[in-house]
N, C-alpha and C. Protein backbone atom coordinates (compact mmCIF):
# COMPACT_ATOMS: atom_id res chain seq x y z
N UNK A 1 -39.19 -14.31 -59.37
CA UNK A 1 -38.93 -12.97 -58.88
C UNK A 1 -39.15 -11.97 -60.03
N UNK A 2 -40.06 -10.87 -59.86
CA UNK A 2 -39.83 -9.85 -60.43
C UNK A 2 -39.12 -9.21 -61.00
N UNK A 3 -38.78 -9.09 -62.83
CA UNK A 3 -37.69 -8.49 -63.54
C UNK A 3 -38.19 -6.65 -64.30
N UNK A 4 -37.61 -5.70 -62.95
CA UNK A 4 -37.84 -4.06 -62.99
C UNK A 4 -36.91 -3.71 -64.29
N UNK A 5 -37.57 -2.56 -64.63
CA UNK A 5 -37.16 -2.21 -66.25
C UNK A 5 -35.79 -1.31 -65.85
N UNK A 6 -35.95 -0.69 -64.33
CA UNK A 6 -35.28 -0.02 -63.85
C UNK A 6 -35.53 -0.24 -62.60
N UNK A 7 -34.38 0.11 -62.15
CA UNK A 7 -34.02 0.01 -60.16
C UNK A 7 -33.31 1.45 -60.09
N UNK A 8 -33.79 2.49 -59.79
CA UNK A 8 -33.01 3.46 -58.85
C UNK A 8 -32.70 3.10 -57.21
N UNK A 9 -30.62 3.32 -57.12
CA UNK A 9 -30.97 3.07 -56.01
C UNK A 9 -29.78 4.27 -55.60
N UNK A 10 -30.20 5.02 -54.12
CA UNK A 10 -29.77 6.10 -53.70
C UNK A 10 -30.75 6.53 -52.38
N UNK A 11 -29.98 7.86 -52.24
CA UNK A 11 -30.27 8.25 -50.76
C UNK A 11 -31.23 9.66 -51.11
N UNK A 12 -32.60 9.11 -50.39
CA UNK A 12 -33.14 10.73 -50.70
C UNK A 12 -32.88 11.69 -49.39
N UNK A 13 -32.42 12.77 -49.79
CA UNK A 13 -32.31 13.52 -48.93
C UNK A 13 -33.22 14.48 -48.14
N UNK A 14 -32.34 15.37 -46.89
CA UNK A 14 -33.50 16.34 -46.10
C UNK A 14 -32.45 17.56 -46.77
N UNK A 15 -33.43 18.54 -47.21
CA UNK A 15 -32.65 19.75 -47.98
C UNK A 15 -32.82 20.38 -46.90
N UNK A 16 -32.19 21.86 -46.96
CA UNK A 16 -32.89 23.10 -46.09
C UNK A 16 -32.71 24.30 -47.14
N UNK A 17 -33.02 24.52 -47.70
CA UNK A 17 -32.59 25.44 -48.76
C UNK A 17 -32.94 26.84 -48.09
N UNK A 18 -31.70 27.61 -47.53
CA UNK A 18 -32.07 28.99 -47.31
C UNK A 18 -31.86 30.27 -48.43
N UNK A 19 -32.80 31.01 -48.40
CA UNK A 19 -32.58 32.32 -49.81
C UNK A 19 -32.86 33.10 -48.65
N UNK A 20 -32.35 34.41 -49.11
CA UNK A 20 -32.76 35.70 -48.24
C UNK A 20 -34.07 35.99 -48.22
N UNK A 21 -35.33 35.07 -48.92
CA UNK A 21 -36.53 35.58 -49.00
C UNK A 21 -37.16 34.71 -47.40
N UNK A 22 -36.13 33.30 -47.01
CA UNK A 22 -36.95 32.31 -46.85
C UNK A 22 -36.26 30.81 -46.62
N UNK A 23 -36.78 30.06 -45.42
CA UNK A 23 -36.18 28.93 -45.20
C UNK A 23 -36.86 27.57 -45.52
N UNK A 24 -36.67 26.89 -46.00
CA UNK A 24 -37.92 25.64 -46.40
C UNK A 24 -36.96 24.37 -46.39
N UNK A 25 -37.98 23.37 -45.65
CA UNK A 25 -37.39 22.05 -45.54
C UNK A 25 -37.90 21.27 -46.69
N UNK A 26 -37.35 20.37 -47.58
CA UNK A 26 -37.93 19.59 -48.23
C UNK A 26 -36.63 18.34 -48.45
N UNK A 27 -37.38 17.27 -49.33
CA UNK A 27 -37.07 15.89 -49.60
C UNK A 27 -36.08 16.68 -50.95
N UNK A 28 -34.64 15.64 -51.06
CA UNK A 28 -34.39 16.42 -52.60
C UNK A 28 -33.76 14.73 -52.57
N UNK A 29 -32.73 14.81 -53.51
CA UNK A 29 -31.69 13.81 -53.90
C UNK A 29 -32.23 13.27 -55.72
N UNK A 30 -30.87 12.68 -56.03
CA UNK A 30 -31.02 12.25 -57.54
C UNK A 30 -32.74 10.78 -57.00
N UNK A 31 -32.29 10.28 -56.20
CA UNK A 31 -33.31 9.20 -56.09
C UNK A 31 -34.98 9.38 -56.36
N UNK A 32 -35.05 10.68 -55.33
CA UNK A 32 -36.25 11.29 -55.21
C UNK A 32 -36.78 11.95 -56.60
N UNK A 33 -36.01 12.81 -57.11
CA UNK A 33 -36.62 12.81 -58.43
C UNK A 33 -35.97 12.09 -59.06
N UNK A 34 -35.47 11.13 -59.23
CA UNK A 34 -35.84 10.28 -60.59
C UNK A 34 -37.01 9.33 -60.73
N UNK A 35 -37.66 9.25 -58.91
CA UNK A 35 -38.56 8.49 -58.93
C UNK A 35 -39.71 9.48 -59.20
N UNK A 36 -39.74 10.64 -59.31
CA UNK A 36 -41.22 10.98 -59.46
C UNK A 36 -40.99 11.47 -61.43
N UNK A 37 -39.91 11.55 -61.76
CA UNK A 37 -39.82 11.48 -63.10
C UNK A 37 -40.11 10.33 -63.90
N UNK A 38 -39.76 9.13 -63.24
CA UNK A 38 -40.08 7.89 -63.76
C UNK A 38 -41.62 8.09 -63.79
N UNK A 39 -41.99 7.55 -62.84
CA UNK A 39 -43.36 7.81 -62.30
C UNK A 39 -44.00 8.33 -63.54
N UNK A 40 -43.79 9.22 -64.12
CA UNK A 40 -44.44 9.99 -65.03
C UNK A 40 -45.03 9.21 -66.70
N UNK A 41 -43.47 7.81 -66.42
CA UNK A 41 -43.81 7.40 -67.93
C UNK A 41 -45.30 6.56 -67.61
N UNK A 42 -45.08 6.00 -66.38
CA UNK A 42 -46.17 4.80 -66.34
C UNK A 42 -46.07 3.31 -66.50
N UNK A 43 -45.66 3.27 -67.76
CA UNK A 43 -45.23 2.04 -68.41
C UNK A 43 -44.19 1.56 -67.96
N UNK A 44 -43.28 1.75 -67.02
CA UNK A 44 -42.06 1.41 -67.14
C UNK A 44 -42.03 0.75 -65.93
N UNK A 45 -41.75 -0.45 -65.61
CA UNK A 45 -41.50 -1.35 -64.34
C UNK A 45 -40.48 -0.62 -63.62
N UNK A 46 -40.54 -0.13 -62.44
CA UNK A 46 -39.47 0.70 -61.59
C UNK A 46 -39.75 0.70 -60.21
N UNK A 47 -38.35 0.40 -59.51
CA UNK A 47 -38.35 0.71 -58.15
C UNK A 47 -37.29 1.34 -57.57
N UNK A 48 -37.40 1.63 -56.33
CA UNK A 48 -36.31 2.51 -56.28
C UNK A 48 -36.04 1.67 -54.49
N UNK A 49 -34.52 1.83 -54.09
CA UNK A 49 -33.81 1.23 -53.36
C UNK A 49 -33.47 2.75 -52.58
N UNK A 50 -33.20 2.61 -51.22
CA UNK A 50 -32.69 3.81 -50.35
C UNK A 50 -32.18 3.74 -49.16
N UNK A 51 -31.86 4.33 -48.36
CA UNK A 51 -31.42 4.36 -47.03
C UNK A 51 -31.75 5.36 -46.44
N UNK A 52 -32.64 5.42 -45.37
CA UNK A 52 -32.89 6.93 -44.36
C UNK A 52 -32.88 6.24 -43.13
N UNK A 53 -32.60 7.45 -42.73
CA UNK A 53 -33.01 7.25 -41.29
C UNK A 53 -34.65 7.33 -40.63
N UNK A 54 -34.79 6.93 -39.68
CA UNK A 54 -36.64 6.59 -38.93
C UNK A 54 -36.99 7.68 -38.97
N UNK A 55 -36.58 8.93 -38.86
CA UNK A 55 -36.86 9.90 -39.07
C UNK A 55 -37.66 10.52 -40.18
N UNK A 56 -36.90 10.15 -41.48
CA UNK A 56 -37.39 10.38 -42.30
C UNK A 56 -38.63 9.45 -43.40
N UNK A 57 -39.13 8.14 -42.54
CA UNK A 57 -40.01 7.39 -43.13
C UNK A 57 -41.47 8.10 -43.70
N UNK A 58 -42.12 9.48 -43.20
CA UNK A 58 -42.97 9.76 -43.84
C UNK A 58 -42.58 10.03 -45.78
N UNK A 59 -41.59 10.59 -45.89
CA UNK A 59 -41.33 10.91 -47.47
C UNK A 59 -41.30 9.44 -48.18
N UNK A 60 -40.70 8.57 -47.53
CA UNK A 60 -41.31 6.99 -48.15
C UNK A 60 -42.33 6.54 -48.16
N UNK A 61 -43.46 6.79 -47.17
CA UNK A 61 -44.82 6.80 -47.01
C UNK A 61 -45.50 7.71 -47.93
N UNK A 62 -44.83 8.88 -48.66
CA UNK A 62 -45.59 9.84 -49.64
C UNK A 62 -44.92 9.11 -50.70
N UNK A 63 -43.70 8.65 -50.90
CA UNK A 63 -43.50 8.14 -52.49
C UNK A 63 -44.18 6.89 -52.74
N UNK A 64 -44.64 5.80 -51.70
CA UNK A 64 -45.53 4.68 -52.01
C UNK A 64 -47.07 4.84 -52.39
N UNK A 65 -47.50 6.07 -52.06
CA UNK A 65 -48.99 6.89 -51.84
C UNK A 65 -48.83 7.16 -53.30
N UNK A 66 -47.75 7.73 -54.13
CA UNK A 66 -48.19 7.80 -55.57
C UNK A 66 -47.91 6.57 -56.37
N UNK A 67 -48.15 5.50 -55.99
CA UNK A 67 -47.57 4.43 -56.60
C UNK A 67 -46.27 3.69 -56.65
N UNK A 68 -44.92 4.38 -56.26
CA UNK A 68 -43.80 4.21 -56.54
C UNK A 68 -43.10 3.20 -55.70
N UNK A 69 -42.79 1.82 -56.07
CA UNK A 69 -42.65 1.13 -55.66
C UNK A 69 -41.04 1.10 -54.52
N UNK A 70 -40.97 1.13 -53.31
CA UNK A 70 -40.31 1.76 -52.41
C UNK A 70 -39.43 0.36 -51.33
N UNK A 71 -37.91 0.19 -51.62
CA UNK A 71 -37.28 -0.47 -50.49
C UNK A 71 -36.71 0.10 -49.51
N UNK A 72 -36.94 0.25 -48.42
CA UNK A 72 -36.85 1.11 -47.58
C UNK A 72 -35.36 0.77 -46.47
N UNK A 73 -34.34 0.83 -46.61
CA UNK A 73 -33.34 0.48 -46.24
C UNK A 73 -33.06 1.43 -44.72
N UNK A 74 -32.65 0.36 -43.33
CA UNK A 74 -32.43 1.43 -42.50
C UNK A 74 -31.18 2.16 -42.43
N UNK A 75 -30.24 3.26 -41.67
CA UNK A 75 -29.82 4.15 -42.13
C UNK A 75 -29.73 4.70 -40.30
N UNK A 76 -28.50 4.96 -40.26
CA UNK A 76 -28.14 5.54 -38.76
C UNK A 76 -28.87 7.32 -38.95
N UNK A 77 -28.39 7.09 -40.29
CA UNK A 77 -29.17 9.17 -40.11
C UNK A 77 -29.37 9.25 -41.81
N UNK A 78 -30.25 9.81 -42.42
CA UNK A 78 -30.31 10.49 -43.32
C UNK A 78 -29.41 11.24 -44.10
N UNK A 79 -29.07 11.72 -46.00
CA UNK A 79 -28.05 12.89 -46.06
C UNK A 79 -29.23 13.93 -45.86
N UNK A 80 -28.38 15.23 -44.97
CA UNK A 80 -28.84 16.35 -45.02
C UNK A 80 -28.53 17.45 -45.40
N UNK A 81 -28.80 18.07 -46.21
CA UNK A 81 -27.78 18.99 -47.43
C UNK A 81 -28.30 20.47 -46.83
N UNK A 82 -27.63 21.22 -46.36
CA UNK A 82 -28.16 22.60 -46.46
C UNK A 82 -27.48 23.51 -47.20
N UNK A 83 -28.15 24.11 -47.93
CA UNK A 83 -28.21 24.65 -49.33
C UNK A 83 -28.47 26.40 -49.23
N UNK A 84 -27.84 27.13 -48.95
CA UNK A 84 -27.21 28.70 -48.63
C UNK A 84 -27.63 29.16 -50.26
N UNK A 85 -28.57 30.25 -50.60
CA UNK A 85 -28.59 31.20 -51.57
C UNK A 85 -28.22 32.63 -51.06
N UNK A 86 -27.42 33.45 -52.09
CA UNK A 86 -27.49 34.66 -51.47
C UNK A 86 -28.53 35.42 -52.59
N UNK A 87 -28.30 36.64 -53.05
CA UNK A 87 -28.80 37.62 -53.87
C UNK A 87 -28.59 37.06 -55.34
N UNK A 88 -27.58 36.26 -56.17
CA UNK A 88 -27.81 35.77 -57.12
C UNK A 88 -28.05 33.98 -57.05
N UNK A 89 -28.93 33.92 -57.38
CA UNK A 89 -29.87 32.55 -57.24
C UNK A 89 -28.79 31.37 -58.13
N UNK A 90 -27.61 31.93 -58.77
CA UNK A 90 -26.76 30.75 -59.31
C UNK A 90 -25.87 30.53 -58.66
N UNK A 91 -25.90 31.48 -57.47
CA UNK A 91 -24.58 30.88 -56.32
C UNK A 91 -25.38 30.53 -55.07
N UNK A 92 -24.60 29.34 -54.92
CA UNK A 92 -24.91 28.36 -53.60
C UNK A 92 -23.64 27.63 -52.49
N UNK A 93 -23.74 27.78 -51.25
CA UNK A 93 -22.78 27.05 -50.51
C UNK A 93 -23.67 25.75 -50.10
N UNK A 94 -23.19 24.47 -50.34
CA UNK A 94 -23.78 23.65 -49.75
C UNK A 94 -22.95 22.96 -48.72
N UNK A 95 -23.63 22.47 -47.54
CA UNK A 95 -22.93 21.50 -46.51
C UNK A 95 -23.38 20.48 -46.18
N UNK A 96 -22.94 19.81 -45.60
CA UNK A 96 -23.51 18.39 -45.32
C UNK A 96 -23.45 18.37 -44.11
N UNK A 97 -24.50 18.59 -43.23
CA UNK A 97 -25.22 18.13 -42.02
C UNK A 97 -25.06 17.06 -41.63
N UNK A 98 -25.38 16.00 -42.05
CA UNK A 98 -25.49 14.57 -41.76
C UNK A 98 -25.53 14.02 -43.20
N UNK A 99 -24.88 12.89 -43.15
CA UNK A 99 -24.71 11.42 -43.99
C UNK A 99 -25.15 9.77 -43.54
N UNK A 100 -25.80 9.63 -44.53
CA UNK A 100 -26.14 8.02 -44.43
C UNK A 100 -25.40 7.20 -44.48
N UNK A 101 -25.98 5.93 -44.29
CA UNK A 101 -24.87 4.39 -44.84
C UNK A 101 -25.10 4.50 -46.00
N UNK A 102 -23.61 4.59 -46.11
CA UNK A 102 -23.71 3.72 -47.85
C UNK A 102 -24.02 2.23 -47.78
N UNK A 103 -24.35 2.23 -49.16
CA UNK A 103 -24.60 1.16 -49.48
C UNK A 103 -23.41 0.31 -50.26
N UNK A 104 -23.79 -0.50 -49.52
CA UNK A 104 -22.66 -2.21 -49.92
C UNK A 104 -23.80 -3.76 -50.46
N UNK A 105 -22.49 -4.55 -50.65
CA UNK A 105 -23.56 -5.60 -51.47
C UNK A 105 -24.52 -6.39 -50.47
N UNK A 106 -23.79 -6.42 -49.38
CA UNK A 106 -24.77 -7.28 -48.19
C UNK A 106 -26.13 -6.40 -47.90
N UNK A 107 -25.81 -5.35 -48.17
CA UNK A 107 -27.30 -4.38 -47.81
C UNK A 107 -28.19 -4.10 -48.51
N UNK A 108 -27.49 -4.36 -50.22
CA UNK A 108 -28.83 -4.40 -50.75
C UNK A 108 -29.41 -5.88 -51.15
N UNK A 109 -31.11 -4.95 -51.34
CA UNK A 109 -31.61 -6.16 -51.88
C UNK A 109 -31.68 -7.29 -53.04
N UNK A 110 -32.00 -8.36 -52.64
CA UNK A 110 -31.69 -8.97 -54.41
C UNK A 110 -32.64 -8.51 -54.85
N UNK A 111 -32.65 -7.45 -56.06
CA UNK A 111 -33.53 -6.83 -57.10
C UNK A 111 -32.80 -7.30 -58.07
N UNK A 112 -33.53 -7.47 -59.07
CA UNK A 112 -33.53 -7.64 -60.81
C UNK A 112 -33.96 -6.70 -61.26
N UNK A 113 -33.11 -6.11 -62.15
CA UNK A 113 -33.53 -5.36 -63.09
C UNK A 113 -32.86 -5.44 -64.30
N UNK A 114 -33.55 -4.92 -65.40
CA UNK A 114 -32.04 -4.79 -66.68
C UNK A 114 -31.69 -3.25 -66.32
N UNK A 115 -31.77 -2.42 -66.06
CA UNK A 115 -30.64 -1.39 -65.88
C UNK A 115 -30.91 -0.64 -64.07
N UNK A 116 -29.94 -0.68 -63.49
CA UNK A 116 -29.75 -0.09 -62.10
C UNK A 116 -29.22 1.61 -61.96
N UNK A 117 -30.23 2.59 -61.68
CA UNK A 117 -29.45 3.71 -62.16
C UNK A 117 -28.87 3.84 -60.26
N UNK A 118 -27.15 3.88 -60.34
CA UNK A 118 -27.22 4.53 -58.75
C UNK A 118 -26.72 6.44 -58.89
N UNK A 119 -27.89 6.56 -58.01
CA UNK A 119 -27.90 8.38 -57.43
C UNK A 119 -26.58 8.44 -56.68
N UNK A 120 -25.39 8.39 -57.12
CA UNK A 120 -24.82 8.86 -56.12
C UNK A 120 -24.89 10.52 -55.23
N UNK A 121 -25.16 10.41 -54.51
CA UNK A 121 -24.40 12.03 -54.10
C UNK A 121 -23.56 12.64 -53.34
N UNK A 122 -22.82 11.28 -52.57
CA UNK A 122 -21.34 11.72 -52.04
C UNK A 122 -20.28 10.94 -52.42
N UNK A 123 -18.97 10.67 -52.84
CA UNK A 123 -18.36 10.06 -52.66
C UNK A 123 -17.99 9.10 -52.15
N UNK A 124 -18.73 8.42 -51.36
CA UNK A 124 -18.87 7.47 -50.83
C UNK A 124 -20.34 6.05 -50.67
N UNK A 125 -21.05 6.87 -51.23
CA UNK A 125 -22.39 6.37 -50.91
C UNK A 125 -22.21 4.59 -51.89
N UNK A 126 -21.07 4.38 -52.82
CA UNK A 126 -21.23 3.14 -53.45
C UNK A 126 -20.28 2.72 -53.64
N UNK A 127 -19.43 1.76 -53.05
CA UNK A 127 -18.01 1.09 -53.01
C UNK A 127 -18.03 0.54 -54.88
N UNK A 128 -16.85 0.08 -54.85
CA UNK A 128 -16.90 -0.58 -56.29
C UNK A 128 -17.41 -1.83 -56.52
N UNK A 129 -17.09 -2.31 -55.10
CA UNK A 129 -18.41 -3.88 -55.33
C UNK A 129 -19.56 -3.76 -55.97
N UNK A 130 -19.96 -3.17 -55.29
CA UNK A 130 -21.77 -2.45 -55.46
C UNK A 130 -21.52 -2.45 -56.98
N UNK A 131 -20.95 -2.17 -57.79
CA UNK A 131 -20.98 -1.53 -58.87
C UNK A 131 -20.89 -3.14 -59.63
N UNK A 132 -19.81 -3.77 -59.56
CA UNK A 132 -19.13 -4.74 -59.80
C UNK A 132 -20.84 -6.00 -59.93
N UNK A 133 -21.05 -5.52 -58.26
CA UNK A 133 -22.30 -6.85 -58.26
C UNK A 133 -23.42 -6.72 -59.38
N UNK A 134 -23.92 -5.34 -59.37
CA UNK A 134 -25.33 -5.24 -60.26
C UNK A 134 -24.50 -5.70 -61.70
N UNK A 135 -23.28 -4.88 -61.94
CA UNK A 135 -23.28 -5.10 -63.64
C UNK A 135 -23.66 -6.58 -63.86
N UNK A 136 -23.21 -7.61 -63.03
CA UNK A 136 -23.31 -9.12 -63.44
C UNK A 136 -24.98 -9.17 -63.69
N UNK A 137 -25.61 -8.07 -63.65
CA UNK A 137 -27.17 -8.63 -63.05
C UNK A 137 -27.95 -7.47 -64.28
N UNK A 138 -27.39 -6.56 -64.92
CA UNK A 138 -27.80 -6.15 -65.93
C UNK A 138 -27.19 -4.26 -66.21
N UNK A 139 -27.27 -4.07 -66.64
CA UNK A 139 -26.68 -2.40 -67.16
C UNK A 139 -26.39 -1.68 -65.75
N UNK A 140 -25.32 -0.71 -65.57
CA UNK A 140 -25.46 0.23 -64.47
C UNK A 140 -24.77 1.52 -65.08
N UNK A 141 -25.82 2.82 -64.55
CA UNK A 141 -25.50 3.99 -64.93
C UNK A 141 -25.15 4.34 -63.59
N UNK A 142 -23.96 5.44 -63.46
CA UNK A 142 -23.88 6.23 -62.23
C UNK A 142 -23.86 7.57 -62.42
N UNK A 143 -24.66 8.32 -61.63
CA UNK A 143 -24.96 9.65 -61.54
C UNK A 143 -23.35 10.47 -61.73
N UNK A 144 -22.99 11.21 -62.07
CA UNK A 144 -21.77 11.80 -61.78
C UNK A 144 -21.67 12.80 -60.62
N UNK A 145 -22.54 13.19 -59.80
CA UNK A 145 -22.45 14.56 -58.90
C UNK A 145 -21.37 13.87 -58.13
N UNK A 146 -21.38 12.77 -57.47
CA UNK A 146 -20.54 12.42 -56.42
C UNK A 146 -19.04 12.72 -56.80
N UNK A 147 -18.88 12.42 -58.04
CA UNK A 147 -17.58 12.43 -58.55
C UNK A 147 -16.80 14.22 -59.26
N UNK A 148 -18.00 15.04 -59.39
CA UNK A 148 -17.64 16.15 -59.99
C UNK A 148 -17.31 17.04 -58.84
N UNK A 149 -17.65 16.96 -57.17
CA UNK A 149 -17.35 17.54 -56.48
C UNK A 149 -16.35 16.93 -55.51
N UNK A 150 -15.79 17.55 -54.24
CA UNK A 150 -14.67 17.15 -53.11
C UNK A 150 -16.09 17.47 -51.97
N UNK A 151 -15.91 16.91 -50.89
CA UNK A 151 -16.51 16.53 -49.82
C UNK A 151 -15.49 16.78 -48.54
N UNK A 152 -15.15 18.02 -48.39
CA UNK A 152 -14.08 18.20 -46.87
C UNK A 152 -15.18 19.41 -45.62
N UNK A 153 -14.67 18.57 -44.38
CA UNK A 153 -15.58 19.29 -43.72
C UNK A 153 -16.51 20.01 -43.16
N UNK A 154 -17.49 19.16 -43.78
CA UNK A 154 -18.74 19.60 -44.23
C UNK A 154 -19.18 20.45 -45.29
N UNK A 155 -18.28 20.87 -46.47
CA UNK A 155 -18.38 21.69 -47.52
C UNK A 155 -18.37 21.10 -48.80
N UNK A 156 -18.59 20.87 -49.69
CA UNK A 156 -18.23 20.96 -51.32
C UNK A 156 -17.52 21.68 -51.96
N UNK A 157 -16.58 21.46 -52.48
CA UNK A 157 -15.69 22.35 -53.58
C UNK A 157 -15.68 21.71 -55.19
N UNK A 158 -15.50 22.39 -56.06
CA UNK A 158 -14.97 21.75 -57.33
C UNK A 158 -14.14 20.79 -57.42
N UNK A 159 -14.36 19.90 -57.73
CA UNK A 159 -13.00 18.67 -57.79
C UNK A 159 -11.86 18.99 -58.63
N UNK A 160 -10.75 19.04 -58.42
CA UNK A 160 -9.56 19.21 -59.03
C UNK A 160 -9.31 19.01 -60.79
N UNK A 161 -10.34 18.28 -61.00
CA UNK A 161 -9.86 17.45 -62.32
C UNK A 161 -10.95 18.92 -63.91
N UNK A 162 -11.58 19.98 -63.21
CA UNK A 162 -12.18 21.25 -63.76
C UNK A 162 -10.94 22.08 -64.52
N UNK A 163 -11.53 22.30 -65.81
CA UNK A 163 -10.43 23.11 -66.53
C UNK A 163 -10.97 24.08 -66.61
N UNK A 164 -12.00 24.91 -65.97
CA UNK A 164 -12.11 25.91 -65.64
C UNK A 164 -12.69 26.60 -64.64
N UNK A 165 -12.84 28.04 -64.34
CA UNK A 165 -12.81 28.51 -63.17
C UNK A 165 -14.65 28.23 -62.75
N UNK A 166 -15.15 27.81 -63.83
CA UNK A 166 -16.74 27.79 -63.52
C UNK A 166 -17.25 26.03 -63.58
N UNK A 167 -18.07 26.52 -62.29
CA UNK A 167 -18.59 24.78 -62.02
C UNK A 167 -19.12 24.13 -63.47
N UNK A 168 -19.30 23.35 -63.10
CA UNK A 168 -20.13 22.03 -64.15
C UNK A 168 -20.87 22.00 -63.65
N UNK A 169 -22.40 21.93 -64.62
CA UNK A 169 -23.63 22.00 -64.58
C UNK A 169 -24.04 21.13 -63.11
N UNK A 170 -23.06 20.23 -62.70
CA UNK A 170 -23.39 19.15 -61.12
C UNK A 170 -22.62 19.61 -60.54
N UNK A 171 -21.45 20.49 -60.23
CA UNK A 171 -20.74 20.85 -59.16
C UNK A 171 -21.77 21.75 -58.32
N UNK A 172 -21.01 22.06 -57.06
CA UNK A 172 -21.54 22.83 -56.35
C UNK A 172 -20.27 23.29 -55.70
N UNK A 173 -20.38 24.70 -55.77
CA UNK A 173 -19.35 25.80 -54.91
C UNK A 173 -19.77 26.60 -54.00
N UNK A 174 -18.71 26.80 -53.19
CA UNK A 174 -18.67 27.08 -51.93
C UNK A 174 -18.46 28.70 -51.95
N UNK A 175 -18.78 29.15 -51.61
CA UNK A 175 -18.80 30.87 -52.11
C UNK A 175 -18.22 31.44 -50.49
């Protein structure tokens, strides 16, 4: 079996990012770009692990089209983040539309790698198993967004544990 230099594994998302200029749908999540950042070194054995929904199989069909080696996990629905700008472009309300399966150990695949980066981006998307299983199997980094924000009814807030009144460079507030 194949030993990847890296395994990203996470949920790419459906954004909607509205600004007062303008509404646009696109692919976002830590997964999605880290795979087209990887992508960039070349050299580096990498794949990336995910969950969407059928819906969203063309953006897996565009990340295999540049090379990027793609496990395509099924997924009752996609995350769908819609992403509110007003007049200053550093404030954002984000919500969550829809959420995927997380991922657990029965769901993923047996991949090898020496380091597993997981994208989290909700609080939920990776039990501690998950975490528990890869370390036996080589390095694991976890994204922090999941953990720097709260996740209540469809909103984001600052997580409690902020010593000050201004987000962290990964929070997202609710304006």
């Amino acid at each position: 079996m194949k030993k990847f230099q890296l395994c990203c594994i996470g949920h790419i998302t459906l954004d909607k990012v509205i600004t007062p200029q303008s509404t646009v749908y696109m692919p976002g999540g830590t997964a999605f770009y880290c795979s087209h950042a990887i992508r960039c070194f070349g050299d580096v054995s990498y794949t990336l692990v995910t969950a969407v929904g059928a819906t969203e199989m063309s953006v897996i069909e565009q990340l295999r089209a540049t090379g990027i080696d793609v496990t395509a996990l099924p997924s009752s629905h996609s995350v769908y983040f819609e992403n509110i700008y007003g007049d200053n472009p550093d404030e954002r309300t984000q919500r969550v539309l829809a959420k995927a399966d997380p991922f657990t150990p029965s769901s993923l695949p047996d991949i090898n790698a020496q380091v597993y980066h997981l994208g989290a981006l909700l609080a939920d998307d990776f039990s501690i198993d998950v975490i528990k299983d890869l370390a036996r199997k080589g390095r694991v980094a976890v994204d922090s967004q999941a953990t720097s924000v709260k996740y209540a009814n469809s909103m984001f807030t600052p997580s409690t544990g902020q010593t000050s009144g201004k987000p962290s460079p990964t929070s997202t507030t609710s304006k």
